[in-house]
Protein backbone atom coordinates (compact mmCIF):
# COMPACT_ATOMS: atom_id res chain seq x y z
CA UNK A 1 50.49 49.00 -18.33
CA UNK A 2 53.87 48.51 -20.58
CA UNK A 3 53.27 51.74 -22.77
CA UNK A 4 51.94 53.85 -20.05
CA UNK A 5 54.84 53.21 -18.48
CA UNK A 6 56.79 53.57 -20.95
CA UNK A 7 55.01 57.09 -21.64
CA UNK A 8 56.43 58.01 -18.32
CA UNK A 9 59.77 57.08 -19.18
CA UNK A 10 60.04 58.85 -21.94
CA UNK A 11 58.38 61.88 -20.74
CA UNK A 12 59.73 62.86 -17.35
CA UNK A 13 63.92 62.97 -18.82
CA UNK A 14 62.47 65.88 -20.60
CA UNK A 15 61.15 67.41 -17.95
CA UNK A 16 64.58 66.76 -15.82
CA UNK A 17 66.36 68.41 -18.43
CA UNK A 18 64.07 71.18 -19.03
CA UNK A 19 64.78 71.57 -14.94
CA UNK A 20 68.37 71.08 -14.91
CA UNK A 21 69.14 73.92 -18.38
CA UNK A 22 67.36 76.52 -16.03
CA UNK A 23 69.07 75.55 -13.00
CA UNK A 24 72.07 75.93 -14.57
CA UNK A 25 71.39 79.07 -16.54
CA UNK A 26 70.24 80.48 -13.80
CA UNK A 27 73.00 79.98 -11.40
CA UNK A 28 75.34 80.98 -14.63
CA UNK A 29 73.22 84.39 -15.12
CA UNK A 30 73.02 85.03 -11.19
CA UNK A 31 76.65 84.12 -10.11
CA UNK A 32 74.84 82.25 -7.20
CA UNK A 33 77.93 79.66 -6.75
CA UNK A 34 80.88 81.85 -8.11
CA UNK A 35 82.28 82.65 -4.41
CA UNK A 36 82.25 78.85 -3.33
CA UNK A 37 84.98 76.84 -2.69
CA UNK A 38 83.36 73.46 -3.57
CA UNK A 39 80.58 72.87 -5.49
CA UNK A 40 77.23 74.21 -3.66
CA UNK A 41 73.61 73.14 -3.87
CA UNK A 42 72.85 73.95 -7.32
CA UNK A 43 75.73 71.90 -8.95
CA UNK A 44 74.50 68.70 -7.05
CA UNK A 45 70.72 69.86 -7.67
CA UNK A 46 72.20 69.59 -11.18
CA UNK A 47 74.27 66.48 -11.35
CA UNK A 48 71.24 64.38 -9.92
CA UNK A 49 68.72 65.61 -12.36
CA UNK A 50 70.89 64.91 -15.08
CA UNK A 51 71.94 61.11 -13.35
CA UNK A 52 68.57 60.30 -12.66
CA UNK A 53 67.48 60.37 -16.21
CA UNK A 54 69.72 56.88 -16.74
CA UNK A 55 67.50 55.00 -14.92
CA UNK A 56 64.59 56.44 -16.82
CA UNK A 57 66.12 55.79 -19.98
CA UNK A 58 66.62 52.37 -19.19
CA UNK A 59 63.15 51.48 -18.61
CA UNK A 60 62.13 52.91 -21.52
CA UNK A 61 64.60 50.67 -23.81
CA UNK A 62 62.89 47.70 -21.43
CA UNK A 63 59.62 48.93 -21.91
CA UNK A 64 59.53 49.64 -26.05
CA UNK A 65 57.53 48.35 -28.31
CA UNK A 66 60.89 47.06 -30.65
CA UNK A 67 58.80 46.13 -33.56
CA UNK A 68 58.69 49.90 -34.08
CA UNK A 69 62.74 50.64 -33.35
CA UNK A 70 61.56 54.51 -35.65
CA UNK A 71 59.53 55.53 -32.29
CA UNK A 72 62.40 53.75 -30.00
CA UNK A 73 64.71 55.99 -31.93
CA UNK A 74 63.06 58.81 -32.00
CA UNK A 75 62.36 59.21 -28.38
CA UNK A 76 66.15 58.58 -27.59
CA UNK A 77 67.24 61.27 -30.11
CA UNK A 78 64.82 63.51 -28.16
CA UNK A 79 66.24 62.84 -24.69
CA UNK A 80 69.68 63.11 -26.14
CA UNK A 81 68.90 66.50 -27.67
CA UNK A 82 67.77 67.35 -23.87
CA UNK A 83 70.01 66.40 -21.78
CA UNK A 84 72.88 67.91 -24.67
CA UNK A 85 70.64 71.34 -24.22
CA UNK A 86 70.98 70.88 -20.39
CA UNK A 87 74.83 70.60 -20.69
CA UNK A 88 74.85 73.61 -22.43
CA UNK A 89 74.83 76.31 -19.56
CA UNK A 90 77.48 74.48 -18.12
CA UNK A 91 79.55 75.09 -20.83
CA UNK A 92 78.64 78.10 -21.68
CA UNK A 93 79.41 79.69 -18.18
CA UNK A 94 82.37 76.92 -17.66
CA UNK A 95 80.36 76.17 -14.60
């Protein structure tokens, strides 16, 4: 039960992230929030993707196997790399 949920938990952050870089490239590419005076749907769409990968993150550090801290590593390096690739639109398009 510990390392499929720990699977999970290292799995699904990716899959935020991969959601959150298109949200954001898209509304950069579009203009879909340009004329708003406060943030609209897609910047909070955003923002919660990208905060509810902390949680995630957290049970997988609870969940890891830390007899193996190369794997521990590795999958951290890999959900930094995505959530940095997320955060990229953003600055790209000074969203």
């Amino acid at each position: 039960m510990r390392t499929h949920l720990n699977r999970w938990a290292a799995t699904i952050p990716l899959f935020l992230s991969g959601a959150a870089f298109l949200l954001a490239f898209g509304v950069g590419v579009t203009g879909w929030e340009r004329n708003l005076s406060d943030e609209g749907p897609g910047a909070h769409l955003f923002q919660l993707m990208i905060a509810a990968q902390i949680p995630l993150i957290a049970v997988l550090l609870w969940t890891a196997d830390w007899s193996q801290p190369r794997s521990i590593g590795k999958w951290l390096m890999i959900d930094l790399a995505a959530i940095a690739l997320a955060l990229a639109p953003v600055a790209l398009f000074r969203l």
